[in-house]
N, C-alpha and C. Protein backbone atom coordinates (compact mmCIF):
# COMPACT_ATOMS: atom_id res chain seq x y z
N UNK A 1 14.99 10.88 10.53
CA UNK A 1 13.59 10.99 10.88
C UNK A 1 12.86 9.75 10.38
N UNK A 2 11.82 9.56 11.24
CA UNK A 2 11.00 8.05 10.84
C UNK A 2 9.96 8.85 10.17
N UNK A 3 8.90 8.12 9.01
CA UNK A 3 7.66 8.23 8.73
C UNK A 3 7.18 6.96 8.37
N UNK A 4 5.85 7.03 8.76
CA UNK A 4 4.84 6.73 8.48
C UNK A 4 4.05 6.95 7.58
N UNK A 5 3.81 6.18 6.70
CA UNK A 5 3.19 6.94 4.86
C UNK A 5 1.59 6.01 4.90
N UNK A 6 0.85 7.21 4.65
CA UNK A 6 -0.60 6.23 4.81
C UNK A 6 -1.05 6.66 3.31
N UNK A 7 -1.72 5.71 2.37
CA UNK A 7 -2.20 5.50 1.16
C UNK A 7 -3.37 5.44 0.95
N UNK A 8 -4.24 6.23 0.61
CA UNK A 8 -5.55 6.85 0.92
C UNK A 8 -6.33 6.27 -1.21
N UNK A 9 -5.90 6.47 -1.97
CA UNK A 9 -6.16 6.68 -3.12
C UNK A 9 -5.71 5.39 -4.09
N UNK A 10 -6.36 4.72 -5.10
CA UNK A 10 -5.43 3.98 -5.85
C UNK A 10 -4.38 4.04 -6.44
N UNK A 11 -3.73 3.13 -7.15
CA UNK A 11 -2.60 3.46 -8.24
C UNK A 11 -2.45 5.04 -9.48
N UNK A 12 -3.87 4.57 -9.89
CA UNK A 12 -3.88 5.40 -10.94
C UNK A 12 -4.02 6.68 -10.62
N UNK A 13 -4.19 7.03 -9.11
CA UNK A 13 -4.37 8.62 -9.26
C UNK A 13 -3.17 9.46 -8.69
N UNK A 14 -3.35 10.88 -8.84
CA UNK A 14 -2.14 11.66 -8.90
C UNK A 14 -1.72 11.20 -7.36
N UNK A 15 -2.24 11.15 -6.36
CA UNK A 15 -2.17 11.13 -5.13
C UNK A 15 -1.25 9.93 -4.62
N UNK A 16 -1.03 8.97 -5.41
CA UNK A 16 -0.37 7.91 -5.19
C UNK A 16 0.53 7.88 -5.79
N UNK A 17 0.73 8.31 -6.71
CA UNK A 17 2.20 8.49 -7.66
C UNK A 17 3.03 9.66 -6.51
N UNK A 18 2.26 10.50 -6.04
CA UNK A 18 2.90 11.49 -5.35
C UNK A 18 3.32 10.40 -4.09
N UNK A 19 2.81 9.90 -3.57
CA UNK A 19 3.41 9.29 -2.18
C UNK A 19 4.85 8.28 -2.41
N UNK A 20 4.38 7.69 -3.58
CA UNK A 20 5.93 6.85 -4.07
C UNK A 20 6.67 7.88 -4.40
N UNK A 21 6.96 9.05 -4.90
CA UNK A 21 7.61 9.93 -4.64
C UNK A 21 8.16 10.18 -4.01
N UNK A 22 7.20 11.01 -2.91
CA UNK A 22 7.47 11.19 -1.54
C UNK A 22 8.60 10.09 -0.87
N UNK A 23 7.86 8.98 -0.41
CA UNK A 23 8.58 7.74 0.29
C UNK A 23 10.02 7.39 -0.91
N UNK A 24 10.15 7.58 -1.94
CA UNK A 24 11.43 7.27 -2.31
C UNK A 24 12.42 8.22 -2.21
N UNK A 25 12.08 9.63 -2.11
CA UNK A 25 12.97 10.87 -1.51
C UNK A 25 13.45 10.64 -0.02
N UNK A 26 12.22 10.18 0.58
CA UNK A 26 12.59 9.92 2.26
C UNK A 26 14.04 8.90 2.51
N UNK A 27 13.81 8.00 1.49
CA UNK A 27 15.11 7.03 1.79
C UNK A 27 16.14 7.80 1.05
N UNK A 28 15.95 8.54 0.34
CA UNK A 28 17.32 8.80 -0.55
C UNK A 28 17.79 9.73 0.05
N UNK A 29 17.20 10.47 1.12
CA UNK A 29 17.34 11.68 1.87
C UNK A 29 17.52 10.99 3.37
N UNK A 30 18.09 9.57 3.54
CA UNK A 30 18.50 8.86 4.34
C UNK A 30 17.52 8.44 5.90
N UNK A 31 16.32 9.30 5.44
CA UNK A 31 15.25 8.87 6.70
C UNK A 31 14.88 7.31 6.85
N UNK A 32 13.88 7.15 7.36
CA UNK A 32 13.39 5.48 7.59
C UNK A 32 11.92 5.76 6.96
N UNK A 33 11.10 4.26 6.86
CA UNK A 33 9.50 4.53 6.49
C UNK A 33 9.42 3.38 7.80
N UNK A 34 8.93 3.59 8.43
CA UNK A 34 8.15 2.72 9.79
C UNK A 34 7.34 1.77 8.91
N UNK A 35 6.49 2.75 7.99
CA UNK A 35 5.27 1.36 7.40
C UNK A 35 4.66 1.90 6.23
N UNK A 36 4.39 1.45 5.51
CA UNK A 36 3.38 1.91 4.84
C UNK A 36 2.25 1.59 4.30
N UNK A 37 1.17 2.26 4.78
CA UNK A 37 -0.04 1.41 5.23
C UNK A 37 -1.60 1.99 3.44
N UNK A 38 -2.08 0.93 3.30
CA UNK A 38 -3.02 1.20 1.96
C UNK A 38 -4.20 1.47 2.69
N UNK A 39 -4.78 2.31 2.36
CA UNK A 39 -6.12 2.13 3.07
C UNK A 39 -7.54 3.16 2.00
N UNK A 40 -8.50 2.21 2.36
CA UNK A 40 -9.43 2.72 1.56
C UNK A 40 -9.63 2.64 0.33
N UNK A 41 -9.58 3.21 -0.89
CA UNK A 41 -9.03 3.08 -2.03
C UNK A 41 -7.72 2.98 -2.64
N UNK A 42 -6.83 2.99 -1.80
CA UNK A 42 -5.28 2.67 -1.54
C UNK A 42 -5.07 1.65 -1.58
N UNK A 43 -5.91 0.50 -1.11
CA UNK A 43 -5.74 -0.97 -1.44
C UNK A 43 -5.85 -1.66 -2.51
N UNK A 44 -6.41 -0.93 -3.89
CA UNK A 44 -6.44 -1.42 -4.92
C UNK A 44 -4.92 -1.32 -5.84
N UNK A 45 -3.86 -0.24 -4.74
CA UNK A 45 -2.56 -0.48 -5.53
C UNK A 45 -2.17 -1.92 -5.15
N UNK A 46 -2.61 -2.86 -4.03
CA UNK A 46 -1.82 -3.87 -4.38
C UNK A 46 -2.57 -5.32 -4.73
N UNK A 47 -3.83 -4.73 -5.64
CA UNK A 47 -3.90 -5.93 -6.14
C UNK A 47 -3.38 -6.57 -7.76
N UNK A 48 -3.09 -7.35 -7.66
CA UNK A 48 -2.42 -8.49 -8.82
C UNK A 48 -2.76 -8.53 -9.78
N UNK A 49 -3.77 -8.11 -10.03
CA UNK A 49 -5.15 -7.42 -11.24
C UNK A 49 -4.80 -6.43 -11.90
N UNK A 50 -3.95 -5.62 -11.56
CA UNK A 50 -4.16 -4.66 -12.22
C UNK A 50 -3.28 -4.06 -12.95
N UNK A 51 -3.76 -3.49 -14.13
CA UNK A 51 -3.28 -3.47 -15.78
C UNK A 51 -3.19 -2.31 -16.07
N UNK A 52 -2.06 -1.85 -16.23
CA UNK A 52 -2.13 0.14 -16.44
C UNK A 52 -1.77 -0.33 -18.13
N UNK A 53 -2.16 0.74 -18.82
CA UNK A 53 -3.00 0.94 -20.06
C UNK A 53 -1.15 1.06 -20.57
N UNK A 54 -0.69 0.71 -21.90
CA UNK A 54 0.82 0.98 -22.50
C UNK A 54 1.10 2.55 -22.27
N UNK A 55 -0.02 3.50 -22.73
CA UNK A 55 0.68 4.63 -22.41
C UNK A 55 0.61 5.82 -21.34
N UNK A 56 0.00 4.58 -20.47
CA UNK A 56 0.27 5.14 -18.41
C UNK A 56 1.46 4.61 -18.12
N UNK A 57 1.79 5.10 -16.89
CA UNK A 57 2.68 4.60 -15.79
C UNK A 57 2.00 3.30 -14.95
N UNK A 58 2.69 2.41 -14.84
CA UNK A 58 2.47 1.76 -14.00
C UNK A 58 2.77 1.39 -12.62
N UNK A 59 2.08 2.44 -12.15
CA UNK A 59 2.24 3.12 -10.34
C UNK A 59 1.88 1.54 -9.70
N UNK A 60 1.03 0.85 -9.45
CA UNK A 60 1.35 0.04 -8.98
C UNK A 60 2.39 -1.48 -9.03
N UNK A 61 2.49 -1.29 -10.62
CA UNK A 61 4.41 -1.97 -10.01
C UNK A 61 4.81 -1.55 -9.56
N UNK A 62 5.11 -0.13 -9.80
CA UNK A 62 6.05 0.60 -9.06
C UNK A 62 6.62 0.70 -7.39
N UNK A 63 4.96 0.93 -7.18
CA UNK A 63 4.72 0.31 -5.43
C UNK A 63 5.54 -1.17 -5.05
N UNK A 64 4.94 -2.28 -5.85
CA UNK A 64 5.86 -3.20 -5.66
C UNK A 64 6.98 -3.46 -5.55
N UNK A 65 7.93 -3.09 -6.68
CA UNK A 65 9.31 -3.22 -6.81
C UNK A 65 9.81 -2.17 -5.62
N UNK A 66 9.30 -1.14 -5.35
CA UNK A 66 9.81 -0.21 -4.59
C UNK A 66 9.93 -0.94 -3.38
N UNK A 67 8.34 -1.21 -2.61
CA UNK A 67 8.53 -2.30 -1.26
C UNK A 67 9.65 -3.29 -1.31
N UNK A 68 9.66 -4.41 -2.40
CA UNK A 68 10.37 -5.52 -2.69
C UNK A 68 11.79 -4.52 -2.13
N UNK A 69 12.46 -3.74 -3.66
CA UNK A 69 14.00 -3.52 -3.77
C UNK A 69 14.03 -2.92 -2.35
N UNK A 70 13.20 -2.46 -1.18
CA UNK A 70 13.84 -1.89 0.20
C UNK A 70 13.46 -2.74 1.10
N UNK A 71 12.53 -3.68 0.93
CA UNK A 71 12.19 -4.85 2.05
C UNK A 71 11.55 -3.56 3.40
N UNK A 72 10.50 -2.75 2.61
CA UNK A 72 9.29 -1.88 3.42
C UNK A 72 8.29 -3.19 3.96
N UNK A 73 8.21 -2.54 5.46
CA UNK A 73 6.60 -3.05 5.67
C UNK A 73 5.08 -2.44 5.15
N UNK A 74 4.95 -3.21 4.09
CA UNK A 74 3.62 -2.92 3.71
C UNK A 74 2.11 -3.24 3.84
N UNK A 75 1.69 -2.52 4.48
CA UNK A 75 0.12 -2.95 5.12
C UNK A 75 -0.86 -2.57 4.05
N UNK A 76 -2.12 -3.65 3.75
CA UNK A 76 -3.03 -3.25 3.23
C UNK A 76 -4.26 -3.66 4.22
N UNK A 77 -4.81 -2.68 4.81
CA UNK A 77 -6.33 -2.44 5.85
C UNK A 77 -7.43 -3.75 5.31
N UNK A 78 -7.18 -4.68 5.98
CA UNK A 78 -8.00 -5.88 5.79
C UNK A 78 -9.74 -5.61 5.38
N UNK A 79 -10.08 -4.45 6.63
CA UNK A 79 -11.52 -4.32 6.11
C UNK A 79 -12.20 -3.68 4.68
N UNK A 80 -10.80 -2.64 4.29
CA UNK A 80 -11.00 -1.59 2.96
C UNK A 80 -10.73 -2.98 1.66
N UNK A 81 -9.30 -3.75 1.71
CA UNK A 81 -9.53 -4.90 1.07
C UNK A 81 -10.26 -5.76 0.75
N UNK A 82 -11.39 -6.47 1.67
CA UNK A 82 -12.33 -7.29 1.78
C UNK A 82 -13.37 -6.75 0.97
N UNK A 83 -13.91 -5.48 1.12
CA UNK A 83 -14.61 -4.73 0.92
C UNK A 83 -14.87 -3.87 -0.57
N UNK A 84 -13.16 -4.27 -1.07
CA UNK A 84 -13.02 -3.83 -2.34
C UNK A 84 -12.34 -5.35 -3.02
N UNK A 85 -12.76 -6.73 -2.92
CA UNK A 85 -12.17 -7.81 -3.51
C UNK A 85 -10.97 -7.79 -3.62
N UNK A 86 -10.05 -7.40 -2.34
CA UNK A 86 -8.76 -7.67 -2.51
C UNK A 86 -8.26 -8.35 -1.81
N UNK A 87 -8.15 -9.62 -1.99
CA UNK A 87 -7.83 -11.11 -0.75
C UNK A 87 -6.93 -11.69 -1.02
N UNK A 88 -5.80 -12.03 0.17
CA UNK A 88 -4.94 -12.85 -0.10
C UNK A 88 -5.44 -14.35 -0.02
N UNK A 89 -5.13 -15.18 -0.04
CA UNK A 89 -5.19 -17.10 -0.42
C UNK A 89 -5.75 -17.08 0.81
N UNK A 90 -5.25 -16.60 2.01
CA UNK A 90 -5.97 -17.33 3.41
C UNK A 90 -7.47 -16.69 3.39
N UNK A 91 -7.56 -15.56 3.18
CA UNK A 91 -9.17 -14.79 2.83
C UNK A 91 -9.98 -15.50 1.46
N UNK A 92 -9.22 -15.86 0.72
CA UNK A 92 -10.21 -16.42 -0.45
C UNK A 92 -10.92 -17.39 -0.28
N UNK A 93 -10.20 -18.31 0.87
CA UNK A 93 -10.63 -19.82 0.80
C UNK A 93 -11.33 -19.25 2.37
N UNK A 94 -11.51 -18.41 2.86
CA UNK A 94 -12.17 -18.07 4.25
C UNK A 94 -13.30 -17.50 3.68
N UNK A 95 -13.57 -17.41 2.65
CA UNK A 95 -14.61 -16.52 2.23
C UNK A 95 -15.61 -17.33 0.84
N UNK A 96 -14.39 -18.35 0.51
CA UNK A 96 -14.88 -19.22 -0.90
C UNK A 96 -14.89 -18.22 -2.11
N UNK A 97 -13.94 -17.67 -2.37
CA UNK A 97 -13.60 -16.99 -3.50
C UNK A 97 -12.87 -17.77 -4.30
N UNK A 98 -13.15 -17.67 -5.61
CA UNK A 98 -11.80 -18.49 -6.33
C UNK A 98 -10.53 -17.85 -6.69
N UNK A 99 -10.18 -16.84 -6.63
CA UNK A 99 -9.06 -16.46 -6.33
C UNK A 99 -8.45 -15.44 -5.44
N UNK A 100 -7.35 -15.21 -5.50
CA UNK A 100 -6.36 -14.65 -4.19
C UNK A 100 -5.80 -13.58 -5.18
N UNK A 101 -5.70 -12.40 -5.02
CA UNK A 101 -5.05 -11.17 -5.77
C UNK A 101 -4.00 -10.14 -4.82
N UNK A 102 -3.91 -10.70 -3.78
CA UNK A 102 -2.93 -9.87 -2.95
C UNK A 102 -1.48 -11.02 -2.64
N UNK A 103 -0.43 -10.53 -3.68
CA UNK A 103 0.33 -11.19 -3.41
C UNK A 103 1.77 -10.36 -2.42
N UNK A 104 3.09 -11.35 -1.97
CA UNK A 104 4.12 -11.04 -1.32
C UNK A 104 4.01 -8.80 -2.56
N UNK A 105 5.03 -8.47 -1.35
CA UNK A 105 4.92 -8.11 -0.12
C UNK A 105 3.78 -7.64 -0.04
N UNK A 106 2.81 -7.47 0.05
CA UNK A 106 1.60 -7.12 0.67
C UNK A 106 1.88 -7.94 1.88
N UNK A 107 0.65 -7.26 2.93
CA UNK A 107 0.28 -8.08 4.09
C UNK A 107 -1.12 -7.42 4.50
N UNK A 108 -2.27 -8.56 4.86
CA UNK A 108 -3.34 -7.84 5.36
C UNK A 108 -3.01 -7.67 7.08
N UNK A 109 -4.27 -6.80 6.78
CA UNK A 109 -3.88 -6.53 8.81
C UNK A 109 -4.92 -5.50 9.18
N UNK A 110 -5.29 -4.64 10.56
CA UNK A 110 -6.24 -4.06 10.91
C UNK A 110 -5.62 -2.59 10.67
N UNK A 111 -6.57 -2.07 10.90
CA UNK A 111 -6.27 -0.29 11.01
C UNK A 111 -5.15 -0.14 12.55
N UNK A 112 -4.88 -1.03 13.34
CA UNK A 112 -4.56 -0.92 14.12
C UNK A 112 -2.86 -0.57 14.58
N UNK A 113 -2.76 -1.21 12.86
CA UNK A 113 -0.79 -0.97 12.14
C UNK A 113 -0.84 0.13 12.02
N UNK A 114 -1.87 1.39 11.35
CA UNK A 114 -1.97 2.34 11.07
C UNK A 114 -1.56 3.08 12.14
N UNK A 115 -1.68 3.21 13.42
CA UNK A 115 -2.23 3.46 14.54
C UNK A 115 -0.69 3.61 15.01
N UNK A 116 -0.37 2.08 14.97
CA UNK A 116 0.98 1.75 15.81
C UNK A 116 2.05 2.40 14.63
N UNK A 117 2.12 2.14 13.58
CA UNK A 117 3.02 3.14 12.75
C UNK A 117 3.14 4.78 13.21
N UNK A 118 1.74 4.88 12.98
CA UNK A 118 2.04 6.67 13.71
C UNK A 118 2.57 6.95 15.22
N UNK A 119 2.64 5.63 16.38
CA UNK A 119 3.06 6.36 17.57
C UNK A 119 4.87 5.77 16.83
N UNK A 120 4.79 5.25 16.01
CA UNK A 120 6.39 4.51 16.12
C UNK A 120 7.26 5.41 15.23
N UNK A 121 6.45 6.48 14.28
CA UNK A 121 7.18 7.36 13.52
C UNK A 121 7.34 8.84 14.13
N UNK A 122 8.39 9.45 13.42
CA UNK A 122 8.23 10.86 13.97
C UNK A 122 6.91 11.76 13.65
N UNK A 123 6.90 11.13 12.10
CA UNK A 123 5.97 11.63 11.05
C UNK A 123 5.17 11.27 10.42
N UNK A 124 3.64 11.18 10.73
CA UNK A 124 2.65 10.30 9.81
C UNK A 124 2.04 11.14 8.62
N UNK A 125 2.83 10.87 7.02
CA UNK A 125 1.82 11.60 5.83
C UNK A 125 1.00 11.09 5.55
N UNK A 126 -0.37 11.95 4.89
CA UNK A 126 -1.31 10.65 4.47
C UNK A 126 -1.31 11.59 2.98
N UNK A 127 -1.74 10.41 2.14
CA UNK A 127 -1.95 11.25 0.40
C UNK A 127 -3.24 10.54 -0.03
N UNK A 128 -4.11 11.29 -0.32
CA UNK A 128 -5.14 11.06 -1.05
C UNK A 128 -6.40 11.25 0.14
N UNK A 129 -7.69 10.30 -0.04
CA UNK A 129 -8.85 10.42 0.52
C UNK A 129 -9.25 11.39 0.94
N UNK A 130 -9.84 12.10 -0.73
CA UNK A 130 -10.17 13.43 -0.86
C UNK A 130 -11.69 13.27 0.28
């Protein structure tokens, strides 16, 4: 089975720890992830910034290494990014920011991946955006 995993919530909340969950059962349970797309407050798991406290989890490495060690397509919603200071190098200097906080694998892009992930999966979950 294909899914589609949409990321509604940041790192730090229960809702996102649950989806890396989720999406790491899906592969171990031999399915596919079509994409997995950040959106809204979901985009702050992949910025470069961010510092989970020594005695949290650090859900958004986690996100990372997870994308990285499976070579996932990972989308973060260009407008929810912009909108919450999360720019890669080509947006910083398009915008005159001095820095870039969305690094590899991230990728910005429109709601429109969102879209095309769900006709391309069997199954679109979404976690969070209470």
């Amino acid at each position: 089975m294909k899914f589609a995993i949409a990321v509604f919530s940041p790192a730090h909340a229960p809702s996102s720890r649950r989806a890396l969950r989720f999406a790491e059962a899906v592969l171990k349970g031999g399915h596919d992830i079509t994409r997995l797309f950040f959106y809204q407050d979901g985009v702050h798991s992949a910025s470069a910034n961010i510092v989970a406290p020594q005695d949290e989890i650090d859900v958004a490495e986690q996100w990372r290494a997870f994308i990285q060690d499976h070579r996932l397509d990972a989308v973060v919603c260009i407008a929810a990014a912009l909108r919450r200071g999360v720019l890669n190098q080509e947006e910083a200097q398009r915008y005159q920011r001095p820095a870039a906080n969305l690094p590899a694998p991230w990728e910005l892009s429109g709601l429109g991946q969102l879209h095309e992930a769900a006709q391309l999966a069997d199954r679109l979950i979404c976690f969070g955006g209470d």
